[in-house]
PDB file of N, CA and C in Angstrom:
ATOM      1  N   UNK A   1       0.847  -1.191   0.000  1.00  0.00           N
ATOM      2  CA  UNK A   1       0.000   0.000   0.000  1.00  0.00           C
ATOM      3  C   UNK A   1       0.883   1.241   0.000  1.00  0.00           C
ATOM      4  N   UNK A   2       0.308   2.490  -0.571  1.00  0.00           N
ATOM      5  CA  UNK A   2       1.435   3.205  -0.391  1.00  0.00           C
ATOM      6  C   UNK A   2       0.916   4.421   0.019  1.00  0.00           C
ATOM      7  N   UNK A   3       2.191   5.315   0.400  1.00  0.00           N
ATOM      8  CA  UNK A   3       2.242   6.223   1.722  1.00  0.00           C
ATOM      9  C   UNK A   3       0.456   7.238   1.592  1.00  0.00           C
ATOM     10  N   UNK A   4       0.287   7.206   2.341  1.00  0.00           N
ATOM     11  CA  UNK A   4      -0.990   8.624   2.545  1.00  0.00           C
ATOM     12  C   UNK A   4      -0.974   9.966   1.414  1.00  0.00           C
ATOM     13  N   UNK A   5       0.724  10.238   1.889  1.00  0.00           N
ATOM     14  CA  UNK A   5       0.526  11.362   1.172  1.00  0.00           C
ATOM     15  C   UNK A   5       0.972  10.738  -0.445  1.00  0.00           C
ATOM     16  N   UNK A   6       1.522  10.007  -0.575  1.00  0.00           N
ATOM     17  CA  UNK A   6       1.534   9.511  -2.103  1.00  0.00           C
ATOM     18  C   UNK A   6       0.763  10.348  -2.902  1.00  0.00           C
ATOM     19  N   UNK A   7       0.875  10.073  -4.500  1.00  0.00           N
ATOM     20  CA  UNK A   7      -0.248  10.169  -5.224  1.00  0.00           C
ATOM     21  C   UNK A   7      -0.399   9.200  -6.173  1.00  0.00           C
ATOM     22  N   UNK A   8      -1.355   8.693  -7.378  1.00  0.00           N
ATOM     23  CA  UNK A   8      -1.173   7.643  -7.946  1.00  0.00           C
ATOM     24  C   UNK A   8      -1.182   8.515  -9.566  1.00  0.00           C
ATOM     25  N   UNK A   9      -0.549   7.845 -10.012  1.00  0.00           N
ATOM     26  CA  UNK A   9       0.121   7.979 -11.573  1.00  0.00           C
ATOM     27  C   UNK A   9       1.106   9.310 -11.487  1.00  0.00           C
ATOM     28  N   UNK A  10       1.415  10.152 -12.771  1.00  0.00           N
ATOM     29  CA  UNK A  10       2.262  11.103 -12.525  1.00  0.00           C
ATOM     30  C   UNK A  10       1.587  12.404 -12.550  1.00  0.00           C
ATOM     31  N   UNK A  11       0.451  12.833 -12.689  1.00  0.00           N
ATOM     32  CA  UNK A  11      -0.643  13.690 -13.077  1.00  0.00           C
ATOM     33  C   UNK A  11      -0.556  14.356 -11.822  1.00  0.00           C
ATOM     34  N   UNK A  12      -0.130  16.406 -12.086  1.00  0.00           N
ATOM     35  CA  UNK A  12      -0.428  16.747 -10.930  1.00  0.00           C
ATOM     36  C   UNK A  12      -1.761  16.932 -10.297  1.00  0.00           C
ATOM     37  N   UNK A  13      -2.555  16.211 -10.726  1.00  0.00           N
ATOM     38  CA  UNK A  13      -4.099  16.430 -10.409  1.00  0.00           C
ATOM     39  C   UNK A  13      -4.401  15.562 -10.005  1.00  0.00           C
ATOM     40  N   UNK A  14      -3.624  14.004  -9.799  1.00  0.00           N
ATOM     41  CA  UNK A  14      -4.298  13.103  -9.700  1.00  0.00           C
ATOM     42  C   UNK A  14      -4.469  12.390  -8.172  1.00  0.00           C
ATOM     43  N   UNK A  15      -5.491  11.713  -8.106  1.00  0.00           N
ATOM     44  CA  UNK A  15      -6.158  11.457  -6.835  1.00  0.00           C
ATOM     45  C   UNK A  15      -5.175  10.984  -5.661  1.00  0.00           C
ATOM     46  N   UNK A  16      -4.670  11.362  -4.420  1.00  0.00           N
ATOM     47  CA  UNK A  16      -4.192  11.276  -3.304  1.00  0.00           C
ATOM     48  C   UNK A  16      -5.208  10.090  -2.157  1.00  0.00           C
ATOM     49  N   UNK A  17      -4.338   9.551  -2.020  1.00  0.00           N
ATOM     50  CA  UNK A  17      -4.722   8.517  -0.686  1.00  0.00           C
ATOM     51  C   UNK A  17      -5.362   8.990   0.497  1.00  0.00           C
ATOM     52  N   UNK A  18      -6.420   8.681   1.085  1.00  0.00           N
ATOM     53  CA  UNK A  18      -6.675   8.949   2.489  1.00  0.00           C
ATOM     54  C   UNK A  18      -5.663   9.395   3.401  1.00  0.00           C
ATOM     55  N   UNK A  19      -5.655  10.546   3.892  1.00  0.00           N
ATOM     56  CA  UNK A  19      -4.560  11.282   5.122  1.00  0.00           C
ATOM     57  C   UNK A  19      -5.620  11.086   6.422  1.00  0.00           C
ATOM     58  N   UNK A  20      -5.341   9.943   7.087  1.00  0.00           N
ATOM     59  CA  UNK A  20      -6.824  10.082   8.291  1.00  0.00           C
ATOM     60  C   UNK A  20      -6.013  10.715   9.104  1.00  0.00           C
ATOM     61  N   UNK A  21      -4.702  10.747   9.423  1.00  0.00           N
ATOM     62  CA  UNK A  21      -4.384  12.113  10.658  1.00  0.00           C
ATOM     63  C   UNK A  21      -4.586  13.529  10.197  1.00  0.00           C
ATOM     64  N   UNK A  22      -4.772  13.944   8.658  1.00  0.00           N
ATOM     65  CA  UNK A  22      -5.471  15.184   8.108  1.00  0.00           C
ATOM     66  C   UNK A  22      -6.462  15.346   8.464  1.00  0.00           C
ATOM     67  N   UNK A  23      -7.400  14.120   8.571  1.00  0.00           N
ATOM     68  CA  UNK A  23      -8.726  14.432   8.665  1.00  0.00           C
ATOM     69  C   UNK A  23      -9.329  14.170  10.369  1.00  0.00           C
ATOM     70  N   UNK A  24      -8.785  13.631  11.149  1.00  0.00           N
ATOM     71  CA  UNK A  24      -8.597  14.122  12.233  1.00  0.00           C
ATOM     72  C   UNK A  24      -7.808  15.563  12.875  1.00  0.00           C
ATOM     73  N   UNK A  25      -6.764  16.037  12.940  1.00  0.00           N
ATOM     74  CA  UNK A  25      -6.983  17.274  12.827  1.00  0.00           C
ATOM     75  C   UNK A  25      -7.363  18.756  12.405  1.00  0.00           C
ATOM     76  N   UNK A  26      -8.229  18.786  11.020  1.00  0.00           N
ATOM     77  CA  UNK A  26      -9.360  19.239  11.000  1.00  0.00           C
ATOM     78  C   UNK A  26     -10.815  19.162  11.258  1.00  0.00           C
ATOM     79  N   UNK A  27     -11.012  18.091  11.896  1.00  0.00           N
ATOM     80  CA  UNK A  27     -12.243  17.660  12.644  1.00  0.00           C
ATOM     81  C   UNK A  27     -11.793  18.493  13.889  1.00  0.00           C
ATOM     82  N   UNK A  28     -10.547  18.142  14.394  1.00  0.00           N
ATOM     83  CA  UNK A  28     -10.598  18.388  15.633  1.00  0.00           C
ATOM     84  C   UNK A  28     -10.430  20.248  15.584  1.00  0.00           C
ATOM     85  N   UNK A  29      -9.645  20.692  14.989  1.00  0.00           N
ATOM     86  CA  UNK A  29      -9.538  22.120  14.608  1.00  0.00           C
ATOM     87  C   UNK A  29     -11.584  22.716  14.559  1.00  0.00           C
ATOM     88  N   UNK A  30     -12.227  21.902  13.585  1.00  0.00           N
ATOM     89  CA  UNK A  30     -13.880  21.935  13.976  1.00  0.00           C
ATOM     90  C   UNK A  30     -14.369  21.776  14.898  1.00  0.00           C
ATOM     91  N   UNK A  31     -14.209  20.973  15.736  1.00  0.00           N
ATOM     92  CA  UNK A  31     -14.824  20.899  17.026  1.00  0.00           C
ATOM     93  C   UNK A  31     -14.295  21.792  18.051  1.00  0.00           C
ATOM     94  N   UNK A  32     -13.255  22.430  17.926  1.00  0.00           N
ATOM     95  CA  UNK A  32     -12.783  23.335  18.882  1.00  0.00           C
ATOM     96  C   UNK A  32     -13.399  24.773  18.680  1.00  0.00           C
ATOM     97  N   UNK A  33     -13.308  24.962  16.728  1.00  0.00           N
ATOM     98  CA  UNK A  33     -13.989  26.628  16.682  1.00  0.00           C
ATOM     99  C   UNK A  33     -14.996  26.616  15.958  1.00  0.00           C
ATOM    100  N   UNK A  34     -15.560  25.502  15.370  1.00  0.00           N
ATOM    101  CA  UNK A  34     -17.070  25.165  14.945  1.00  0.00           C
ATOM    102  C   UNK A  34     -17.250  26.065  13.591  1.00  0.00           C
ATOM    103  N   UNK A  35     -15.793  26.348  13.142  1.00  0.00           N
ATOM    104  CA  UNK A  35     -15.456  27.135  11.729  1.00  0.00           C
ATOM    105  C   UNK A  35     -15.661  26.073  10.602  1.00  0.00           C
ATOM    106  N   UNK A  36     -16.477  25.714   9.727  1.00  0.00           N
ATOM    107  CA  UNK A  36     -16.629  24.925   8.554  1.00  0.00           C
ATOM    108  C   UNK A  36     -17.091  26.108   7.318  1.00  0.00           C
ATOM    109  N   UNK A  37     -16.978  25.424   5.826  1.00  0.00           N
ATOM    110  CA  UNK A  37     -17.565  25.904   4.369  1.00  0.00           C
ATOM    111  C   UNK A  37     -18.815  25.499   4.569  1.00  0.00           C
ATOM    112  N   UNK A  38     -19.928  26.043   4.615  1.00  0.00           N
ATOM    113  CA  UNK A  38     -21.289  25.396   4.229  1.00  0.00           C
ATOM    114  C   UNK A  38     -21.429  24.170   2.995  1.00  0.00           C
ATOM    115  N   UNK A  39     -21.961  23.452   3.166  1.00  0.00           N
ATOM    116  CA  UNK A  39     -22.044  21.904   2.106  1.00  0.00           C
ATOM    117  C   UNK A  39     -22.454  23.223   0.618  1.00  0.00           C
ATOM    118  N   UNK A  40     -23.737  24.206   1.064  1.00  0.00           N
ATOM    119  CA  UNK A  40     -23.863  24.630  -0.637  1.00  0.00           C
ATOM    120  C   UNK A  40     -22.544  25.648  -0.844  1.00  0.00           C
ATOM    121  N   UNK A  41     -22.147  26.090  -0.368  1.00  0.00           N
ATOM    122  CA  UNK A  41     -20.670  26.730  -0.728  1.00  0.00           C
ATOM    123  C   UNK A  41     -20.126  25.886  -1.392  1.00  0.00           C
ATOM    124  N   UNK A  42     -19.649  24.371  -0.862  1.00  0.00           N
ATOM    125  CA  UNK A  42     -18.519  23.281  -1.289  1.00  0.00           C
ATOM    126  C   UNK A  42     -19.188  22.782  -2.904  1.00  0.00           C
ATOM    127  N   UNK A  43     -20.480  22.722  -2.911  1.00  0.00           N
ATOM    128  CA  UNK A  43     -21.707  22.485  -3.949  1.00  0.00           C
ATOM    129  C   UNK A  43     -21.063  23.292  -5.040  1.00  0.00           C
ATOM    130  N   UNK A  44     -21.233  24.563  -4.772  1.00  0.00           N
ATOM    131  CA  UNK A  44     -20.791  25.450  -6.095  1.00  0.00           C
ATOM    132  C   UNK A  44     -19.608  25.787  -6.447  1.00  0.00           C
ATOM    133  N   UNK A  45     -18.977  25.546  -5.474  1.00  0.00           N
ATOM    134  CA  UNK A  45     -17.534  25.168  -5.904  1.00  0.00           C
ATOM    135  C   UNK A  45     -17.130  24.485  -6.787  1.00  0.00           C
ATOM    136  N   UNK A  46     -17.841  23.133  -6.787  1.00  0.00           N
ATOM    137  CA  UNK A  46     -17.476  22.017  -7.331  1.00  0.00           C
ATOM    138  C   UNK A  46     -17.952  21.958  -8.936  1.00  0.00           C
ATOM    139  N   UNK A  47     -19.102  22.042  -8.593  1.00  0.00           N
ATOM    140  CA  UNK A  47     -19.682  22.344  -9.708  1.00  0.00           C
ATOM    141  C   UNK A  47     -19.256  23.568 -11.015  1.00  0.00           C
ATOM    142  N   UNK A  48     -18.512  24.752 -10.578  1.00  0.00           N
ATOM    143  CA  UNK A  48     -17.771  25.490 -11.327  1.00  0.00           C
ATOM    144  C   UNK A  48     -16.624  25.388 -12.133  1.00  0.00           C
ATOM    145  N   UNK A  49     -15.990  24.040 -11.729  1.00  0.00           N
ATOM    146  CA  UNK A  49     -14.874  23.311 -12.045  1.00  0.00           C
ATOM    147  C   UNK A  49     -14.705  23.206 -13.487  1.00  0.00           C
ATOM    148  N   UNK A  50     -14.048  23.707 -14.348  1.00  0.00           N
ATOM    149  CA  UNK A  50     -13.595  23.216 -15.447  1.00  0.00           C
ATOM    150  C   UNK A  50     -15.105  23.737 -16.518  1.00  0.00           C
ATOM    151  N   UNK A  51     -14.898  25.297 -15.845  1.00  0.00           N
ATOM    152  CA  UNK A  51     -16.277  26.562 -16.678  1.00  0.00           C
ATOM    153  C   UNK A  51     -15.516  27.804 -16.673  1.00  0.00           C
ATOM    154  N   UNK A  52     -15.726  28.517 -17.304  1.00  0.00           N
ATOM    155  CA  UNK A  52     -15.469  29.936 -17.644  1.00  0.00           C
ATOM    156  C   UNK A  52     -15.603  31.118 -16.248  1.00  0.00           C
ATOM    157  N   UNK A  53     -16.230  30.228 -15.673  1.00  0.00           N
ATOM    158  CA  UNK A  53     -16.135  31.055 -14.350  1.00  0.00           C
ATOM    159  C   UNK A  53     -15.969  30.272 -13.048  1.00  0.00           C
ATOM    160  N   UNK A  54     -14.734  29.817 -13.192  1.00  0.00           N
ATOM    161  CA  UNK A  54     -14.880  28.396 -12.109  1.00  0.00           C
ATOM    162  C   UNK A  54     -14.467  29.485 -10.829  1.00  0.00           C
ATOM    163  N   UNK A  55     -14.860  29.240  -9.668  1.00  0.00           N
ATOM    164  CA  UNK A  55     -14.723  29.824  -8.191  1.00  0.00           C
ATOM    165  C   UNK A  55     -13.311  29.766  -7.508  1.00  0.00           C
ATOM    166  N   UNK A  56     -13.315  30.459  -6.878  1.00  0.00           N
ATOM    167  CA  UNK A  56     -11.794  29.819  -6.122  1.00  0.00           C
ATOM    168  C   UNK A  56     -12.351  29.621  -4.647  1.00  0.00           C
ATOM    169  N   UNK A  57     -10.964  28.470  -4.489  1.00  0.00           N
ATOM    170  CA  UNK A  57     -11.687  27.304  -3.311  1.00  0.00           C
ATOM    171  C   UNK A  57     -12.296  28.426  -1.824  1.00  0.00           C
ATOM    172  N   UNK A  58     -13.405  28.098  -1.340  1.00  0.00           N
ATOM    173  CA  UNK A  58     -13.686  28.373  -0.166  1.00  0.00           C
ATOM    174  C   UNK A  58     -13.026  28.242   0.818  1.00  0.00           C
ATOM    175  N   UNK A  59     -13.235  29.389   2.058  1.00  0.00           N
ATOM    176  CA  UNK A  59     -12.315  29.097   3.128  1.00  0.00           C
ATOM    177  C   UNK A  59     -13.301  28.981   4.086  1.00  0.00           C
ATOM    178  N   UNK A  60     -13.075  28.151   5.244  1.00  0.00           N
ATOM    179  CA  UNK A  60     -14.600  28.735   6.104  1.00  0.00           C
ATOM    180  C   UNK A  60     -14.176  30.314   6.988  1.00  0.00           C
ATOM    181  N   UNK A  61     -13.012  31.067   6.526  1.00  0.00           N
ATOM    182  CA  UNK A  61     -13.616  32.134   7.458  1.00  0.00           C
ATOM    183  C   UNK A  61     -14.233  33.296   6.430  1.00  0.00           C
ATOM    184  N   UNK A  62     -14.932  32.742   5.010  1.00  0.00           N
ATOM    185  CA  UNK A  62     -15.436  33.427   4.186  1.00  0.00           C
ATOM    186  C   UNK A  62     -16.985  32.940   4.650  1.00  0.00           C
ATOM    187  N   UNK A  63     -17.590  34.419   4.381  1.00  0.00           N
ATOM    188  CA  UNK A  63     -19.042  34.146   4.854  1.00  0.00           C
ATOM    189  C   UNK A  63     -19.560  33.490   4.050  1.00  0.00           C
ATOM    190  N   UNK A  64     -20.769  32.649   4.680  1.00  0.00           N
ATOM    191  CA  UNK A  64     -21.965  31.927   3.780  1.00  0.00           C
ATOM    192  C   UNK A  64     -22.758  32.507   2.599  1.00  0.00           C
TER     193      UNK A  64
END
């Protein structure tokens, strides 16, 4: 299996392995200041991807 932070093929775009100590300390960083992106923020984000007006990524200390 290979490392977390790995990536697979040579593509700088291409999909990265599960980091579960990443995703434990931003859970935990959440549960301490209850700072998250709203799901429809992350929504239109995503969805802008690879359009003429694609978004730049959300932060949660940008308002809803």
């Amino acid at each position: 299996m290979a490392p977390a932070s790995s990536t697979r093929g040579s593509s700088a775009s291409a999909i990265r392995e599960p980091d579960i100590a990443e995703d434990r300390l931003r859970y935990q960083a959440f549960r301490r200041t209850g700072r998250a992106v709203p799901i429809k923020v992350v929504k239109a984000w995503v969805a802008s991807w690879d359009s003429s007006d694609e978004l730049l990524r959300p932060d949660c200390s940008d308002p809803a």
